[in-house]
Protein backbone atom coordinates (compact mmCIF):
# COMPACT_ATOMS: atom_id res chain seq x y z
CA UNK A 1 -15.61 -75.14 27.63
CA UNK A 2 -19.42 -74.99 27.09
CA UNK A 3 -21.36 -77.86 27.20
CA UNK A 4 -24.50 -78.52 25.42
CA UNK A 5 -26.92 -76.95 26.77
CA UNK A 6 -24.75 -74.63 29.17
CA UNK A 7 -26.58 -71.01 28.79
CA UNK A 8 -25.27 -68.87 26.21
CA UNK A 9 -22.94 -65.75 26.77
CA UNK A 10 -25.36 -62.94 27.72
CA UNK A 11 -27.68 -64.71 29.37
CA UNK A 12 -29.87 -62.74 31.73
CA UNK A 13 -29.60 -64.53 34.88
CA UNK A 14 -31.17 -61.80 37.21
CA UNK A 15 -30.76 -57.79 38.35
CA UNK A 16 -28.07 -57.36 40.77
CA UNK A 17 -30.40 -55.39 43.22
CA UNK A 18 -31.89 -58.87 43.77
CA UNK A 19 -29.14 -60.05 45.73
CA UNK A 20 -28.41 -58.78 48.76
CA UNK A 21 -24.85 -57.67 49.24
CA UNK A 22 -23.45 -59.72 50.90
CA UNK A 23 -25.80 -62.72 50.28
CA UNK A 24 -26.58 -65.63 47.94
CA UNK A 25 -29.32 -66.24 45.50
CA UNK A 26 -30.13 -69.41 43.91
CA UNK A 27 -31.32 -70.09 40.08
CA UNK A 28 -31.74 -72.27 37.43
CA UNK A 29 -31.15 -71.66 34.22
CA UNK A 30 -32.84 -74.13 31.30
CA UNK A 31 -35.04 -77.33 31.67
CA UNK A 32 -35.28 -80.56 31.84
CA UNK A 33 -31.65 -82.29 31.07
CA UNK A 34 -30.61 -78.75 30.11
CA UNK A 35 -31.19 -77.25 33.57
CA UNK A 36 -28.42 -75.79 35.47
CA UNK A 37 -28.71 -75.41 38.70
CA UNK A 38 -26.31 -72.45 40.30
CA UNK A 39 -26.20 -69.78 43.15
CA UNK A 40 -25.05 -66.19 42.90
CA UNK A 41 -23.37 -64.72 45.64
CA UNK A 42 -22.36 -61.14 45.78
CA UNK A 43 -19.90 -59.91 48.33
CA UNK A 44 -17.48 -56.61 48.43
CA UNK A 45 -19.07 -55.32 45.00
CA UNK A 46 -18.13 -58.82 43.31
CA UNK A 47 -20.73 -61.60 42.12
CA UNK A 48 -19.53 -64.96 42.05
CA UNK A 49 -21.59 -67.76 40.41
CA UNK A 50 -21.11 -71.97 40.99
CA UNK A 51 -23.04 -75.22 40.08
CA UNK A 52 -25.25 -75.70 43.20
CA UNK A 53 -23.27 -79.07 43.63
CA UNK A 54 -21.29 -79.69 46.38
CA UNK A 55 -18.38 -81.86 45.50
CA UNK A 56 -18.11 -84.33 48.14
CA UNK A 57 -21.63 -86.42 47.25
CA UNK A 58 -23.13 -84.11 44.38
CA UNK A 59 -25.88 -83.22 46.06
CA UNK A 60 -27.23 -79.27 46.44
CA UNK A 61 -25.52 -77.00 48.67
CA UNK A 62 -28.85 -75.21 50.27
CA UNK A 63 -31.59 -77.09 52.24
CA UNK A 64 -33.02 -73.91 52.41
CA UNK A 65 -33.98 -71.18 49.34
CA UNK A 66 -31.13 -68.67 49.02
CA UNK A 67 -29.05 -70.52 52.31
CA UNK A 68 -25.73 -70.63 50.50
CA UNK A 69 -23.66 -68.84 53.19
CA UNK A 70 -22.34 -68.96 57.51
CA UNK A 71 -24.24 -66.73 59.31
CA UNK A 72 -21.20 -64.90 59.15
CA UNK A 73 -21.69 -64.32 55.41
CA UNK A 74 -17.89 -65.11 55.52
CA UNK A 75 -18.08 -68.87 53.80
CA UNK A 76 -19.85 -70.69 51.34
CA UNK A 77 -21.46 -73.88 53.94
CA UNK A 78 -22.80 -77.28 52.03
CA UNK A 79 -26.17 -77.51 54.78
CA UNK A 80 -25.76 -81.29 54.00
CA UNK A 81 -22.22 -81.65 54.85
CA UNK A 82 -21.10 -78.49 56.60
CA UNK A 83 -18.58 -78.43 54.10
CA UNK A 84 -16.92 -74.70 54.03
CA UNK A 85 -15.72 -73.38 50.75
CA UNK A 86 -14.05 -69.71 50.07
CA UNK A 87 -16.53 -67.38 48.58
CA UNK A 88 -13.70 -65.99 46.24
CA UNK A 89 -13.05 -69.26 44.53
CA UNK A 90 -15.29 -72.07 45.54
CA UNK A 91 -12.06 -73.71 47.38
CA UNK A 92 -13.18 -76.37 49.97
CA UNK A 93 -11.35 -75.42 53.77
CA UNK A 94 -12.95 -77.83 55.58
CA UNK A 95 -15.60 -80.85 55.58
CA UNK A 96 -15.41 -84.00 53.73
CA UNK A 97 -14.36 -82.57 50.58
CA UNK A 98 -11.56 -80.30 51.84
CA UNK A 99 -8.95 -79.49 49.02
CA UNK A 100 -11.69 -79.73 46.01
CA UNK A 101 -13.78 -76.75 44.62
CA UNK A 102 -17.01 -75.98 43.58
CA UNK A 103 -17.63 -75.49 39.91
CA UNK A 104 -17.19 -71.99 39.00
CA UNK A 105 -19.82 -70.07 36.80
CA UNK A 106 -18.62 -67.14 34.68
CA UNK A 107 -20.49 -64.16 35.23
CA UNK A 108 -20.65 -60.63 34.73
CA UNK A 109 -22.53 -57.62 35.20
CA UNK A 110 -23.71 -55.36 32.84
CA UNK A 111 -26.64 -52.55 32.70
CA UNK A 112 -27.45 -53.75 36.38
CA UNK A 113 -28.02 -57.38 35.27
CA UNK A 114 -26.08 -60.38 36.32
CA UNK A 115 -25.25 -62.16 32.89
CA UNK A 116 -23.21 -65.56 32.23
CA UNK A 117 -19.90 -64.08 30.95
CA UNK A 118 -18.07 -65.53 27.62
């Protein structure tokens, strides 16, 4: 359900050459009260999108710009927690929040941009 003011379908987050595949990029989208924080990760041809919250204290995922993922580039890591999450669907394996998920973002890609989905 879309919350007030949660981007519209359509929106042009960013070009999917920006992202390195795999790897993470983080975003916002809108300001002040409206601003949504997220991070786009794209991995095996697929971009994912989640609230740059980590579930356990609701606090941001990177301490670093664009540090969303192991060094692996296998697992979404919380660099305040060391919480590990599935890149597929934001599912928490391990950390202080294990068995809760991130909040997923619905995007898309279309004409080589990334795009929040309907």
């Amino acid at each position: 359900m879309r919350k007030r003011g949660d981007p519209l379908p359509g929106t042009a987050l960013c070009a999917l050459d920006e992202i390195d595949e795999p790897g993470a990029k983080g975003l916002a989208s809108g300001e002040g009260t409206s601003r949504l924080d997220i991070f786009l990760i794209r991995k095996d041809g697929a971009v994912y999108a989640y609230l740059n919250r980590c579930p356990h204290a609701a606090t941001r995922l990177d301490n670093w710009p664009d540090r969303f993922l192991t060094q692996d580039e296998t697992q979404i890591l919380c660099g305040n927690h060391a919480a590990l999450f599935r890149i597929e669907d934001g599912f928490c394996t391990s950390g202080p929040c294990a068995g809760k998920s991130l909040e997923a973002v619905p995007v898309e890609v279309k004409d080589g941009m990334v795009r929040i989905a309907a």
